[in-house]
PDB file of N, CA and C in Angstrom:
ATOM      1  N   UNK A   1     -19.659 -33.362 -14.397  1.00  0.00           N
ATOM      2  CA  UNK A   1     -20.459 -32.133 -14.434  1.00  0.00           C
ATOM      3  C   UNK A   1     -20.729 -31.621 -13.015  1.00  0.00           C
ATOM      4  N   UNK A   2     -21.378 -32.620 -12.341  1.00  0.00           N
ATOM      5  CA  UNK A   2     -21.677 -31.772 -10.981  1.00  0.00           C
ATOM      6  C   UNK A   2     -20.405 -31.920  -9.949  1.00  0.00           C
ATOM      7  N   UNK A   3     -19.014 -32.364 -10.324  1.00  0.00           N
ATOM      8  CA  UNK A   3     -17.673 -31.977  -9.590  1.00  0.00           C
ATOM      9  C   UNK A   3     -17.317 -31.099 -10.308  1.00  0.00           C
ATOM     10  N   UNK A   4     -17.445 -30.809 -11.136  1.00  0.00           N
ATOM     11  CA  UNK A   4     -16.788 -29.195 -11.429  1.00  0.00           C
ATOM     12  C   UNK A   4     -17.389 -27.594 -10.983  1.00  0.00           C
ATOM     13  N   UNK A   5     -18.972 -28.280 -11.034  1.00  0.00           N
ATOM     14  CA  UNK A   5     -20.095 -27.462 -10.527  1.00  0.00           C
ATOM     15  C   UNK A   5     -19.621 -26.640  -9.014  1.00  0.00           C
ATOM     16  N   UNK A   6     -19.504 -27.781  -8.137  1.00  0.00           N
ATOM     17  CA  UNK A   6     -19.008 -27.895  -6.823  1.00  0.00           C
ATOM     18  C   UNK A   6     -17.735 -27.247  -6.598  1.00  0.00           C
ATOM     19  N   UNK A   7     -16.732 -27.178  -7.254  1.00  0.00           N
ATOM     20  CA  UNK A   7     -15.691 -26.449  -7.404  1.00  0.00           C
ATOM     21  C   UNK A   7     -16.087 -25.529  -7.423  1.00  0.00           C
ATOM     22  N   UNK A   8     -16.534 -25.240  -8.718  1.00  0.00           N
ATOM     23  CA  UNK A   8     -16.875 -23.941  -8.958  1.00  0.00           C
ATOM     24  C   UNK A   8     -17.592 -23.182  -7.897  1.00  0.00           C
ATOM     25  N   UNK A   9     -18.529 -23.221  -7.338  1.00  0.00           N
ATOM     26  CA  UNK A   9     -19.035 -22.589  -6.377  1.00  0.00           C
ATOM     27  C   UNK A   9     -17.779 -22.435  -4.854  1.00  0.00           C
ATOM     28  N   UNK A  10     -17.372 -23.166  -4.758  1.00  0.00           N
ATOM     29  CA  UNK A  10     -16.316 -23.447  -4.086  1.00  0.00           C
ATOM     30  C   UNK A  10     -15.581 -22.000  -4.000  1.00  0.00           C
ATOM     31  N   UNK A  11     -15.094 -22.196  -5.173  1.00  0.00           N
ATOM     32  CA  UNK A  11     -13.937 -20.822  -5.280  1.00  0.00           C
ATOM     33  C   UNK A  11     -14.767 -19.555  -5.281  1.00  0.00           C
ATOM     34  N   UNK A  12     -15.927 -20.022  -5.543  1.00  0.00           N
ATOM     35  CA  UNK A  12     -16.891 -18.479  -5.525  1.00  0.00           C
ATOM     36  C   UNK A  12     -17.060 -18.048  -4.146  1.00  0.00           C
ATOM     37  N   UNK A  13     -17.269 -18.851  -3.240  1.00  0.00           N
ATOM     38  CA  UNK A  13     -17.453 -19.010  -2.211  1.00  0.00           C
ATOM     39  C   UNK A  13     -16.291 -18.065  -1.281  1.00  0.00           C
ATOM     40  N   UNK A  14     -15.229 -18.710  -1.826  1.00  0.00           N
ATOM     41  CA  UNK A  14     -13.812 -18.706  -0.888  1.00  0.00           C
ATOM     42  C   UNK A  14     -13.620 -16.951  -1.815  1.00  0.00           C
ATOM     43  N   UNK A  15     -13.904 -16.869  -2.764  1.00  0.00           N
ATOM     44  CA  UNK A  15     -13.356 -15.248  -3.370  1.00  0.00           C
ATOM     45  C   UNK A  15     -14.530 -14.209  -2.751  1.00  0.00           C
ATOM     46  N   UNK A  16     -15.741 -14.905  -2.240  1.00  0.00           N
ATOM     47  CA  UNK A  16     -16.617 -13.900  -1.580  1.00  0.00           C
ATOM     48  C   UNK A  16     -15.969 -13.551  -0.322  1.00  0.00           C
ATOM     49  N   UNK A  17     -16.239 -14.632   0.219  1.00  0.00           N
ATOM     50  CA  UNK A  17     -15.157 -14.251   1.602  1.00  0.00           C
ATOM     51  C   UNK A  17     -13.868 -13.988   1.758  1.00  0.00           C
ATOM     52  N   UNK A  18     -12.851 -13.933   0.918  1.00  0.00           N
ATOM     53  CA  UNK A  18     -11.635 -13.175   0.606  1.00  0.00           C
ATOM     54  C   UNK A  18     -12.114 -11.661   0.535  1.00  0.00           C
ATOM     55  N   UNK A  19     -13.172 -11.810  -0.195  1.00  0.00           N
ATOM     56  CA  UNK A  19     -12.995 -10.456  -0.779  1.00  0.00           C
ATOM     57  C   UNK A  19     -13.177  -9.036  -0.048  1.00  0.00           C
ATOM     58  N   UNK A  20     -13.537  -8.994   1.342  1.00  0.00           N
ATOM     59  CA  UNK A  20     -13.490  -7.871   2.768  1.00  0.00           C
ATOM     60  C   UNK A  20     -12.152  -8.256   2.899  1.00  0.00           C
ATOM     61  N   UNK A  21     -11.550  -8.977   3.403  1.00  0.00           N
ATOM     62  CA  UNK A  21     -10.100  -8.741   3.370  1.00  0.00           C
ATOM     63  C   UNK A  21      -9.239  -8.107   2.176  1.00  0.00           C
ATOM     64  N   UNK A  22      -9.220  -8.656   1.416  1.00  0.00           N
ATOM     65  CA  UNK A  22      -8.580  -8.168   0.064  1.00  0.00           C
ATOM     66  C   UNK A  22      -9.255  -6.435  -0.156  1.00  0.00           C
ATOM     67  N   UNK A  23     -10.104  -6.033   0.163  1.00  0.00           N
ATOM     68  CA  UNK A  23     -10.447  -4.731   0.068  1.00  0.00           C
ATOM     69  C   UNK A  23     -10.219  -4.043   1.317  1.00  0.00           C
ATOM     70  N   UNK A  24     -10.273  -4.482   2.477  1.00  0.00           N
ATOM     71  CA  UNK A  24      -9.102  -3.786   3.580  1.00  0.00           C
ATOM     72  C   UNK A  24      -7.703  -3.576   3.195  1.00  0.00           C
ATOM     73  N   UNK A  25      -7.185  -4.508   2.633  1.00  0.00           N
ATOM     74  CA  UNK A  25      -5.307  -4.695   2.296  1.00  0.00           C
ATOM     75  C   UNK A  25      -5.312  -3.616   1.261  1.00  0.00           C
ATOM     76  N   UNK A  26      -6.625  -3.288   0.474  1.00  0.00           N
ATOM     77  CA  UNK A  26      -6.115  -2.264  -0.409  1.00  0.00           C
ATOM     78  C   UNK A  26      -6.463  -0.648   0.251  1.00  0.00           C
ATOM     79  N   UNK A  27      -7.236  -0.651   0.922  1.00  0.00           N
ATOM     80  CA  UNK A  27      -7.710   0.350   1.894  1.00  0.00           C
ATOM     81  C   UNK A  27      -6.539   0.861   2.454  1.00  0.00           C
ATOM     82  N   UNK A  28      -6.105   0.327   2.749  1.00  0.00           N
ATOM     83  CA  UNK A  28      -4.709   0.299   3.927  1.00  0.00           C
ATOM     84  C   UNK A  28      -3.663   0.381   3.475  1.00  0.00           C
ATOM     85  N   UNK A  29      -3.599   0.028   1.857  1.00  0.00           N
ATOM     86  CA  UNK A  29      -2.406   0.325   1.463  1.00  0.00           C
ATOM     87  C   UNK A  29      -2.319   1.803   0.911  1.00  0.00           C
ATOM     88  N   UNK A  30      -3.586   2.151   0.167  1.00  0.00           N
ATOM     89  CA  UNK A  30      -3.844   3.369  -0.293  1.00  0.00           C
ATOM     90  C   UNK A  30      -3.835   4.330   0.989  1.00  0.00           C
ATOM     91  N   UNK A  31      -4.715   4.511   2.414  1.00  0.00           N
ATOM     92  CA  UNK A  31      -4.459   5.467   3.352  1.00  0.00           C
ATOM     93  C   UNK A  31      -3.032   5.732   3.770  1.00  0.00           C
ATOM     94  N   UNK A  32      -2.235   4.442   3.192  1.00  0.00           N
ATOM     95  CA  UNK A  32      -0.628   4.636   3.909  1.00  0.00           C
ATOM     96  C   UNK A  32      -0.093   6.002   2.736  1.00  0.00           C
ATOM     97  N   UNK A  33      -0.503   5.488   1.762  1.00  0.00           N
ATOM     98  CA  UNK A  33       0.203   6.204   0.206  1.00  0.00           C
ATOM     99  C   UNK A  33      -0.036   7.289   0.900  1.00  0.00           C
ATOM    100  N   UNK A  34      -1.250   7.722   1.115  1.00  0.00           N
ATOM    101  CA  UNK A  34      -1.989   9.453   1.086  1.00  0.00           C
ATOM    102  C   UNK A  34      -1.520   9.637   2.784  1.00  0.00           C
ATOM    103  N   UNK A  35      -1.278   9.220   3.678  1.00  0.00           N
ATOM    104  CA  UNK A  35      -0.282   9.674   4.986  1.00  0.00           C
ATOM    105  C   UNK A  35       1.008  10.196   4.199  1.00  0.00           C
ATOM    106  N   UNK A  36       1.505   9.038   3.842  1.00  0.00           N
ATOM    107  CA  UNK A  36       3.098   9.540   3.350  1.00  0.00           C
ATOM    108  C   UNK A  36       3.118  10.507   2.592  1.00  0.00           C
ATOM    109  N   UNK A  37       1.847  11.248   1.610  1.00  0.00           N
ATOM    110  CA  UNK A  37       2.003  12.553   0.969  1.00  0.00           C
ATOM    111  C   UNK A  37       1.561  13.337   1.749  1.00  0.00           C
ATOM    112  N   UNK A  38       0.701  13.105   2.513  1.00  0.00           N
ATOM    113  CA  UNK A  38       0.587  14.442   3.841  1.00  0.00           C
ATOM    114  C   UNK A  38       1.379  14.899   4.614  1.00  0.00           C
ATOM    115  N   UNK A  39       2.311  13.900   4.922  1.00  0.00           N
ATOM    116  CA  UNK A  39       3.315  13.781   6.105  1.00  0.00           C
ATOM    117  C   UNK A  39       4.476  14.834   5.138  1.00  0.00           C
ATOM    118  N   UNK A  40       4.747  14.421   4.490  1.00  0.00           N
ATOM    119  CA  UNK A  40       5.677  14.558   3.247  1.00  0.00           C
ATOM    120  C   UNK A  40       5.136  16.289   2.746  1.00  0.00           C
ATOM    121  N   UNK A  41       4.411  16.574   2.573  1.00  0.00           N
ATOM    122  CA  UNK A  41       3.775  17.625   1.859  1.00  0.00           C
ATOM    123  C   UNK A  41       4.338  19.124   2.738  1.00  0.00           C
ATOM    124  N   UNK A  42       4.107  20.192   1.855  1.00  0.00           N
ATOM    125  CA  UNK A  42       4.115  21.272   3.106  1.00  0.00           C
ATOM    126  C   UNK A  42       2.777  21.863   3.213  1.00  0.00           C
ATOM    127  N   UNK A  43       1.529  21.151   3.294  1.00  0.00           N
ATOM    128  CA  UNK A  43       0.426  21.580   3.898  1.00  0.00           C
ATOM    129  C   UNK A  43       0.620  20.545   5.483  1.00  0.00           C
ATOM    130  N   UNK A  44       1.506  19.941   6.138  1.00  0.00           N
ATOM    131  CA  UNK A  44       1.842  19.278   7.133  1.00  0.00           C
ATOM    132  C   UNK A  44       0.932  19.944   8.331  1.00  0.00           C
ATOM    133  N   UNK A  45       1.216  21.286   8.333  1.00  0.00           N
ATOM    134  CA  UNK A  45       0.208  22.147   9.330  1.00  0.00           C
ATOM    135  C   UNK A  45      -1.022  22.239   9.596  1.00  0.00           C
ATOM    136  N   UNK A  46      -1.287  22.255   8.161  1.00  0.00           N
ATOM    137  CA  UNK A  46      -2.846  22.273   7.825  1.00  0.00           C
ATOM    138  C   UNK A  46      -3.293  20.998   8.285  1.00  0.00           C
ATOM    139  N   UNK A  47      -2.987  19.990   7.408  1.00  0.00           N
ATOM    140  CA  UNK A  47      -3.477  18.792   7.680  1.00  0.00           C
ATOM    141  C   UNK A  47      -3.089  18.277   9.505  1.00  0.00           C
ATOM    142  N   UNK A  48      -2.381  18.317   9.913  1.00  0.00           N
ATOM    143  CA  UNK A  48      -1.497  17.428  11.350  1.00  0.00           C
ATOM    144  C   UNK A  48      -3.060  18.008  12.192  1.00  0.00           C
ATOM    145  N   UNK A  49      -3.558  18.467  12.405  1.00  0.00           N
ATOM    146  CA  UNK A  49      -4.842  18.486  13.369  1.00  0.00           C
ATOM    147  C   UNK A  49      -5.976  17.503  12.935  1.00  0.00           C
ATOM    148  N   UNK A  50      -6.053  17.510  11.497  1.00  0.00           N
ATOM    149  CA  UNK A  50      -6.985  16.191  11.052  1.00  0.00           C
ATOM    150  C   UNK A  50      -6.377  15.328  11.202  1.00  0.00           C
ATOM    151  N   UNK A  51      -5.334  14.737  10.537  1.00  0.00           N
ATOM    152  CA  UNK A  51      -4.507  13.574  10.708  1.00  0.00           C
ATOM    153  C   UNK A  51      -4.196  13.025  12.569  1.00  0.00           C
ATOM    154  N   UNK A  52      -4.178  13.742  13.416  1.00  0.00           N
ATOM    155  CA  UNK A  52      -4.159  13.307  14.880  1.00  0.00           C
ATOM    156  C   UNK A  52      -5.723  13.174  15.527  1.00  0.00           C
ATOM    157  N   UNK A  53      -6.408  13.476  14.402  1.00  0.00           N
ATOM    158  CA  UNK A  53      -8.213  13.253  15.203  1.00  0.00           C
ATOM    159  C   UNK A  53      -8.331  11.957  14.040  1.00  0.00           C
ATOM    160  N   UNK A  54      -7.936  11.939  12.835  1.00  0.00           N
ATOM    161  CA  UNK A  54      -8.664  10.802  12.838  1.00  0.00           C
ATOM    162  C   UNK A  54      -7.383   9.419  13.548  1.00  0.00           C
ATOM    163  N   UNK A  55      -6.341   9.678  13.237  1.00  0.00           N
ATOM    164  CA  UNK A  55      -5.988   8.351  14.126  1.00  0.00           C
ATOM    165  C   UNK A  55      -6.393   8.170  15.465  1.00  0.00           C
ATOM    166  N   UNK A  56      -7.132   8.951  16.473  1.00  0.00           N
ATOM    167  CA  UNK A  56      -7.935   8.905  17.662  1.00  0.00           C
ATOM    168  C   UNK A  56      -9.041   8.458  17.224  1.00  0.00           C
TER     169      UNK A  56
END
């Protein structure tokens, strides 16, 4: 009972602290998606003055 307990918290533990990483990797994968449709898009004009202030 109390080694499984211990586990258990264990992995709770280790998925809390995964879990800012694992929500950057998805952050980052999604801002790439929405670059590549901006980049890609023909509002390119519009957007390319935001898109060069926020990567600064």
């Amino acid at each position: 009972m109390i080694q499984s307990r211990t586990v258990s918290i264990c992995i709770f533990f280790s998925f809390i602290l995964s879990f800012p990483f694992l929500l950057h990797c998805l952050f980052t994968v999604f801002y790439r998606i929405v670059f590549f449709f901006l980049v890609h898009s023909p509002f390119i004009s519009f957007f390319k003055p935001l898109i060069t202030y926020e990567s600064c």
